[in-house]
Every structure is written in structure tokens, then in C-alpha cells.
PDB file of N, CA and C in Angstrom:
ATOM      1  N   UNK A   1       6.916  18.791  -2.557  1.00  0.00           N
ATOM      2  CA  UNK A   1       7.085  17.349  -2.531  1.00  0.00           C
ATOM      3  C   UNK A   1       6.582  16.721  -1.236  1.00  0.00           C
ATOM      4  N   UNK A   2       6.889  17.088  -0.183  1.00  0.00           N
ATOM      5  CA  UNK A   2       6.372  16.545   1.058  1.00  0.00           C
ATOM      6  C   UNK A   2       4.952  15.852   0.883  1.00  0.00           C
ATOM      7  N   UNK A   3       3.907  17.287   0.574  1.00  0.00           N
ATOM      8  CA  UNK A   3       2.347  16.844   0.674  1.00  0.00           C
ATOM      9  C   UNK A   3       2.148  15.716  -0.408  1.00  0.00           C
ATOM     10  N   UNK A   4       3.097  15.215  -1.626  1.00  0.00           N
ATOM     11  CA  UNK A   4       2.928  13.854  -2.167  1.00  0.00           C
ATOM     12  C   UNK A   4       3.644  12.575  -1.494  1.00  0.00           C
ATOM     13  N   UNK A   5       4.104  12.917   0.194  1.00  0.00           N
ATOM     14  CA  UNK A   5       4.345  11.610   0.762  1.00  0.00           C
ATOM     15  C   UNK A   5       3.451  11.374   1.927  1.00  0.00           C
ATOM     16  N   UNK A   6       3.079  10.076   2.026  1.00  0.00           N
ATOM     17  CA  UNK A   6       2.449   9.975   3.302  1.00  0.00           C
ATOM     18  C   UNK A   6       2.753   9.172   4.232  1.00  0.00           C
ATOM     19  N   UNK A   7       2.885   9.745   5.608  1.00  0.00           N
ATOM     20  CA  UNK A   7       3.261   8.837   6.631  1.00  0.00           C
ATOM     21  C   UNK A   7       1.988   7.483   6.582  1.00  0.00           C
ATOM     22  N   UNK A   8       2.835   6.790   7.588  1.00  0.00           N
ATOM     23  CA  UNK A   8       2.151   5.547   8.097  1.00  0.00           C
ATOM     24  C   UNK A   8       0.819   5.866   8.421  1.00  0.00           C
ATOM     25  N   UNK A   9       0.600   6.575   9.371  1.00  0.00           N
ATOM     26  CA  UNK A   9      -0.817   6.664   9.502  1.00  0.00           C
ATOM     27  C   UNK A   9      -1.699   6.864   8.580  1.00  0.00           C
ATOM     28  N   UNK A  10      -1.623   7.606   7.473  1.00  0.00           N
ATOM     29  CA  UNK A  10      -1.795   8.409   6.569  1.00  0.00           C
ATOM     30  C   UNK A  10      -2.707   7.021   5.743  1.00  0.00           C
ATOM     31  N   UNK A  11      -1.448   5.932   5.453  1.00  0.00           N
ATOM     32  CA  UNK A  11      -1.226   4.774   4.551  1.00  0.00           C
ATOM     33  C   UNK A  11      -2.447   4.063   5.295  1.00  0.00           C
ATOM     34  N   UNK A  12      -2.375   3.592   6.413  1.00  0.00           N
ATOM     35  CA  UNK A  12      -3.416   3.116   7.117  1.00  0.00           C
ATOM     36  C   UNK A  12      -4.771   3.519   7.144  1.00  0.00           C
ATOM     37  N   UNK A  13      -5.172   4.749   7.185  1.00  0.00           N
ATOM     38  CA  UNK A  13      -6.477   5.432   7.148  1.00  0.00           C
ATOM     39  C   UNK A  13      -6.820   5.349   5.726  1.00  0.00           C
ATOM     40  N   UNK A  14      -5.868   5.506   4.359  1.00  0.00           N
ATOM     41  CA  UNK A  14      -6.253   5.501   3.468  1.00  0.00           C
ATOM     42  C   UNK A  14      -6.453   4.104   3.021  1.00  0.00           C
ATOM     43  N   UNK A  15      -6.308   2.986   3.528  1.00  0.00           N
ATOM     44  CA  UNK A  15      -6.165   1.521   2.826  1.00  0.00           C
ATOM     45  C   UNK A  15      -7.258   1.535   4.014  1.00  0.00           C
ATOM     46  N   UNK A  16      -7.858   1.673   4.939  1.00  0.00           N
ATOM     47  CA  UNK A  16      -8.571   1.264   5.876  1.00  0.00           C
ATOM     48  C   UNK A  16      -8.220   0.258   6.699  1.00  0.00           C
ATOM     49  N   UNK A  17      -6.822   0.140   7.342  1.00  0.00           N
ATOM     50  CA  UNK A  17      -6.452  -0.999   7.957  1.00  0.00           C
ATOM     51  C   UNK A  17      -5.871  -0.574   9.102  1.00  0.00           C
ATOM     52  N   UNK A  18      -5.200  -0.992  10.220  1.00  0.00           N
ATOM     53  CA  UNK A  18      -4.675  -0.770  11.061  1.00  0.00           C
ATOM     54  C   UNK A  18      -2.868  -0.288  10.604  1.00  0.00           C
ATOM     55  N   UNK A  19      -2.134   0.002  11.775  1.00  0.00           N
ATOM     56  CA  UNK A  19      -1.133   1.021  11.572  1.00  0.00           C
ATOM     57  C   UNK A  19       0.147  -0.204  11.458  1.00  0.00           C
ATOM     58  N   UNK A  20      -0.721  -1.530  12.639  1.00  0.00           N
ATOM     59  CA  UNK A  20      -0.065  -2.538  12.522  1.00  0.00           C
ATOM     60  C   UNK A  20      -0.022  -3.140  11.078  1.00  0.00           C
ATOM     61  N   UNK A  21      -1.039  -3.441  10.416  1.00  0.00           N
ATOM     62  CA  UNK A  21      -0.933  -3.835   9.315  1.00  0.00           C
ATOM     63  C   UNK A  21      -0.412  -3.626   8.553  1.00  0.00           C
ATOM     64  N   UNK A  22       0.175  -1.923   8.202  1.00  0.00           N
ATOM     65  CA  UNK A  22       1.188  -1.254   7.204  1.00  0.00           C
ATOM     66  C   UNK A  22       2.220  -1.577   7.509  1.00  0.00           C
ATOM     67  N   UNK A  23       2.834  -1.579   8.774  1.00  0.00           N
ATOM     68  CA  UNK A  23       4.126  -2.087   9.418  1.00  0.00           C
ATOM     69  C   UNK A  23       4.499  -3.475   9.138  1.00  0.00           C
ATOM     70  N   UNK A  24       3.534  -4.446   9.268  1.00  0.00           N
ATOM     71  CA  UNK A  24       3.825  -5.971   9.252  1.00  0.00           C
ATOM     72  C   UNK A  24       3.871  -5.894   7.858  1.00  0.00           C
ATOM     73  N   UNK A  25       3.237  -5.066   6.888  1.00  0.00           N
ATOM     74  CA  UNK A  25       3.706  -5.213   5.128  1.00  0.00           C
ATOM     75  C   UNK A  25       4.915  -4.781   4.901  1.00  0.00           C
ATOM     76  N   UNK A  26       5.286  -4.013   5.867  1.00  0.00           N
ATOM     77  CA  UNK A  26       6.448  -3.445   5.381  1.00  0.00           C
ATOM     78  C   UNK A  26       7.748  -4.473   6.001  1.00  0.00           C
ATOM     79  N   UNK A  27       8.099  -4.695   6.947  1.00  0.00           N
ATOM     80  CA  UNK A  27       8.500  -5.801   7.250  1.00  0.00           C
ATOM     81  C   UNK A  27       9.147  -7.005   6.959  1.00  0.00           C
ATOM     82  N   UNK A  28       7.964  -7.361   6.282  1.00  0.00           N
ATOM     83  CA  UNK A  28       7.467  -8.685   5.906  1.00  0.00           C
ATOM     84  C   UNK A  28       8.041  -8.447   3.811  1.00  0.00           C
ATOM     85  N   UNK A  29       8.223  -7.137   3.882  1.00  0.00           N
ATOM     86  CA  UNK A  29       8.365  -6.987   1.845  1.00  0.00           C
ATOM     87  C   UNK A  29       7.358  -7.170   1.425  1.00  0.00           C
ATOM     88  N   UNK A  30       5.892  -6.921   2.056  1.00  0.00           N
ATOM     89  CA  UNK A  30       4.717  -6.896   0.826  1.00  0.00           C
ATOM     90  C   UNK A  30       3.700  -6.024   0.810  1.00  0.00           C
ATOM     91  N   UNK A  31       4.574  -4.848   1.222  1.00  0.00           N
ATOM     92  CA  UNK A  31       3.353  -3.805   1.470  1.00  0.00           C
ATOM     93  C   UNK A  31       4.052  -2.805   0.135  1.00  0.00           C
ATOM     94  N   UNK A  32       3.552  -1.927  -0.216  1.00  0.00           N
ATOM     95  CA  UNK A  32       4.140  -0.868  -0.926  1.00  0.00           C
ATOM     96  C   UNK A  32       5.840  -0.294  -1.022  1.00  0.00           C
ATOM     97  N   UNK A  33       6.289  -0.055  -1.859  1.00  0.00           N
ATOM     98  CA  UNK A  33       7.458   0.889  -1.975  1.00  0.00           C
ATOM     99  C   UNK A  33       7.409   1.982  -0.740  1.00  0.00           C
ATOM    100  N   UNK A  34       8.649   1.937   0.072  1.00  0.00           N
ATOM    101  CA  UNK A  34       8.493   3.131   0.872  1.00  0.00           C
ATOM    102  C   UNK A  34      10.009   3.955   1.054  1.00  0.00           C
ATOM    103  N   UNK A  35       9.870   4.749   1.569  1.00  0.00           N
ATOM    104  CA  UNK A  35      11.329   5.481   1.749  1.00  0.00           C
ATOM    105  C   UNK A  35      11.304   5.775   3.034  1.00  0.00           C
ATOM    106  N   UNK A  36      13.105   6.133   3.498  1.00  0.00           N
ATOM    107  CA  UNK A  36      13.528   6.134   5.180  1.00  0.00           C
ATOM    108  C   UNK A  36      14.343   7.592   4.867  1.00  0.00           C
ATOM    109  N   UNK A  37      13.838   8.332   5.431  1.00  0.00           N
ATOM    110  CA  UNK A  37      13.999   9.422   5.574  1.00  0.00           C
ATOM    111  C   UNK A  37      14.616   9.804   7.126  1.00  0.00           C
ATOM    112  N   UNK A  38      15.913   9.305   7.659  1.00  0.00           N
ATOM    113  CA  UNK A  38      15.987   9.136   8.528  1.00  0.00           C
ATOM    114  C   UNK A  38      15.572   7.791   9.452  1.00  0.00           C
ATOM    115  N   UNK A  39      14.802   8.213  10.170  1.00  0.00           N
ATOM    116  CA  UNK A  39      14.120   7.462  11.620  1.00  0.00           C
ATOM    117  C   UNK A  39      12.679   7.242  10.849  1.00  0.00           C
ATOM    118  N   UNK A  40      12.387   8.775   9.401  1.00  0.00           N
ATOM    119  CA  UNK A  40      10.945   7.844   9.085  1.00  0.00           C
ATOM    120  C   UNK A  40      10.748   7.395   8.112  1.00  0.00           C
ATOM    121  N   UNK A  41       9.323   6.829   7.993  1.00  0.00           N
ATOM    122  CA  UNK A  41       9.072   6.304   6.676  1.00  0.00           C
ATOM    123  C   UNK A  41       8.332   6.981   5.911  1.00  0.00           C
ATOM    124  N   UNK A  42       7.995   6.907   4.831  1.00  0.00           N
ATOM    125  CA  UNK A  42       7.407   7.389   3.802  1.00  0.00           C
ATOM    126  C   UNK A  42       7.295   6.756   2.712  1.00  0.00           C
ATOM    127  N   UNK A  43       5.480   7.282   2.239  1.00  0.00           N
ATOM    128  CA  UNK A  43       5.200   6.198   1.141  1.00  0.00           C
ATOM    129  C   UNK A  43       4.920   7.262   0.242  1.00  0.00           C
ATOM    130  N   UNK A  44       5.224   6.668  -1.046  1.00  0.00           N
ATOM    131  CA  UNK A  44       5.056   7.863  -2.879  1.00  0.00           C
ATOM    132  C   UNK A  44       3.244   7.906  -2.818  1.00  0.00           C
ATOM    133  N   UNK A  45       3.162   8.329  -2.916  1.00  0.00           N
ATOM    134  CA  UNK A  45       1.259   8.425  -3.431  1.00  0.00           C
ATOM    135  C   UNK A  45       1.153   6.876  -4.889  1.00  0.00           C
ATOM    136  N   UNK A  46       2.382   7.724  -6.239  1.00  0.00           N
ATOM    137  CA  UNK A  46       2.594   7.076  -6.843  1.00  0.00           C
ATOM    138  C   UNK A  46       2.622   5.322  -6.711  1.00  0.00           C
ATOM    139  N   UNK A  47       3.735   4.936  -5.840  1.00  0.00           N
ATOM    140  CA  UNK A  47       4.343   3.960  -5.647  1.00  0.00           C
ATOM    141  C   UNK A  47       2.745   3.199  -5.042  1.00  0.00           C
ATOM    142  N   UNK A  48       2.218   3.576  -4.057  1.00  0.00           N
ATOM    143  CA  UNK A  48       0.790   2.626  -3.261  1.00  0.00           C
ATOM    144  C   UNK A  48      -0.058   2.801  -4.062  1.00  0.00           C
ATOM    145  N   UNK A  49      -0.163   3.698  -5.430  1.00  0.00           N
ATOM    146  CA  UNK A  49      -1.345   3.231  -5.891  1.00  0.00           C
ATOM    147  C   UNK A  49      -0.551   2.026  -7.136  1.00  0.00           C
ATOM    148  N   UNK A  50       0.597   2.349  -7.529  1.00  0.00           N
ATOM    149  CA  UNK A  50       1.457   1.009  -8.518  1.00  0.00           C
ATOM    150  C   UNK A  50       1.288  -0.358  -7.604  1.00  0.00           C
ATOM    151  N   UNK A  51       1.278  -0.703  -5.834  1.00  0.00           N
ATOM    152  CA  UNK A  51       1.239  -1.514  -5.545  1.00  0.00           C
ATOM    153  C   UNK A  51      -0.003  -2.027  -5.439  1.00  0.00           C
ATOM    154  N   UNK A  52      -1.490  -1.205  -5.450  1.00  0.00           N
ATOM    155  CA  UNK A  52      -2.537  -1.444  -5.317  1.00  0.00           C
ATOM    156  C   UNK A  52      -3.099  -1.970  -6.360  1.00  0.00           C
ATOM    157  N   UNK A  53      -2.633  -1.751  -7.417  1.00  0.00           N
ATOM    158  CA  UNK A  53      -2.895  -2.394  -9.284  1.00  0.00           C
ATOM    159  C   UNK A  53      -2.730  -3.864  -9.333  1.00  0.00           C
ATOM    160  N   UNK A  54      -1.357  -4.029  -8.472  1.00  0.00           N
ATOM    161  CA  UNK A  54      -0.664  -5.279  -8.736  1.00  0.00           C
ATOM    162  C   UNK A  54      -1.363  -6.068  -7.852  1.00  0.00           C
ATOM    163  N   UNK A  55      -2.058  -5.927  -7.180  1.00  0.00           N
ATOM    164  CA  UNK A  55      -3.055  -7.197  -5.775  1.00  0.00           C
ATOM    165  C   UNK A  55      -3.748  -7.501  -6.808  1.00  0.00           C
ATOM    166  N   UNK A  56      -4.340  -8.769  -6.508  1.00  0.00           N
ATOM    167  CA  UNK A  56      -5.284  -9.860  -7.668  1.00  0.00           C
ATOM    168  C   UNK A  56      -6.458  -9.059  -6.985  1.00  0.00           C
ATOM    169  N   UNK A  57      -7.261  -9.364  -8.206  1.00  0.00           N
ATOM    170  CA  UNK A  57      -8.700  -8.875  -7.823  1.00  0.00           C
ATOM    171  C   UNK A  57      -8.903 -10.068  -7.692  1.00  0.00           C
ATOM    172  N   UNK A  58     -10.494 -10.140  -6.695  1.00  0.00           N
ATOM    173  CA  UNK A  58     -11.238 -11.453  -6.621  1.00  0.00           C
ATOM    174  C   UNK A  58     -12.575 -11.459  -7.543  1.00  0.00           C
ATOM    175  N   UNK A  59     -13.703 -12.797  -7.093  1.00  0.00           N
ATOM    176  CA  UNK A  59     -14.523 -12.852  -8.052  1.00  0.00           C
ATOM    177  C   UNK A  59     -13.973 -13.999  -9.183  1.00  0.00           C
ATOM    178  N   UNK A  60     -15.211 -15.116  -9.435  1.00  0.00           N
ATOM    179  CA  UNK A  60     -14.805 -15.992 -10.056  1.00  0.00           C
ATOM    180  C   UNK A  60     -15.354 -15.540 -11.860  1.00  0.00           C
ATOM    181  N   UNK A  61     -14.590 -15.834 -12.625  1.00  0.00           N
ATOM    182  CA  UNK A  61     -15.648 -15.544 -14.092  1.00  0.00           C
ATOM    183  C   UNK A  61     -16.180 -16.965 -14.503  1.00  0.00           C
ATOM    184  N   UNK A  62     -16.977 -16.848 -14.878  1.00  0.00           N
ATOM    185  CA  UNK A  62     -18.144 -17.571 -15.279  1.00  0.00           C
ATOM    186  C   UNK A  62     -18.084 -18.042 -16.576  1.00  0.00           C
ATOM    187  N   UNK A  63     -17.167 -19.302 -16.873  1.00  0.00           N
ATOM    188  CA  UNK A  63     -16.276 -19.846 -18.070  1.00  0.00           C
ATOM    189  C   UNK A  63     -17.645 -19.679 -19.101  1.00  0.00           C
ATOM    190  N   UNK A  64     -18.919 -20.285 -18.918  1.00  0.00           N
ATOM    191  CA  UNK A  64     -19.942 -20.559 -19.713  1.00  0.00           C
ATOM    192  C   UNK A  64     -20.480 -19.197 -20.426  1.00  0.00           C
ATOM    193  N   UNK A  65     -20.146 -18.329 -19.722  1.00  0.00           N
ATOM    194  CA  UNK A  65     -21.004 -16.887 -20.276  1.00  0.00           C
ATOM    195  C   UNK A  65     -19.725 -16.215 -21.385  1.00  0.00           C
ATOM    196  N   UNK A  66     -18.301 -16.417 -20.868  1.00  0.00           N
ATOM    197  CA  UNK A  66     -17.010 -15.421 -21.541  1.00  0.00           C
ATOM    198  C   UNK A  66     -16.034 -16.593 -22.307  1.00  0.00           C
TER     199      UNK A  66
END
């Protein structure tokens, strides 16, 4: 079970963002599901890719063509 959680850094390198940025989502309630395992955190593999579904995609559609 461990190697399906990933620390913060982990979360950061894989979203390509800073370490701050995972922290201020988390924080803030809009970053991924995570767990406190103590003193740490931990994110599901599962859970960040369920939160990554749910972000709006961008890109406008093109009422005339669809």
C-alpha cells in the first residue's frame, strides 16, 4: 500500500507545479483528497486522478460546426 501513496513532493512533480502550490490546494480545500498520517500527508493515486477528471477542461466549441 505505501508505493500507491504519494507524498507532497511526489504530487508536485507529478502535476508539474510547485510544492507551494499543493499546499495552498490543500489548505485552501481545492486540491485533491489527502490523508494525515500523523505529522504527514498523503495523497491516493486514486483520489488525484478522481480530482483531476473533475477540473473543467478549456477550449471554446464552435456552436456553428456541433
Amino acid at each position: 500500500m505505501p508505493d500507491s501513496l504519494l507524498t507532497e513532493k511526489q504530487l508536485s512533480a507529478q502535476l508539474h507545479v510547485s510544492l507551494a502550490s499543493v499546499r495552498r490546494w490543500r489548505l485552501l480545500g481545492r486540491g485533491p483528497r489527502f490523508l494525515k498520517l500523523g505529522s504527514l500527508v498523503r495523497y491516493r493515486r486514486e483520489d488525484v486522478q478522481d480530482w483531476i477528471n473533475t477540473r473543467p477542461a478549456g477550449g471554446e466549441v464552435d456552436k456553428e460546426t456541433h
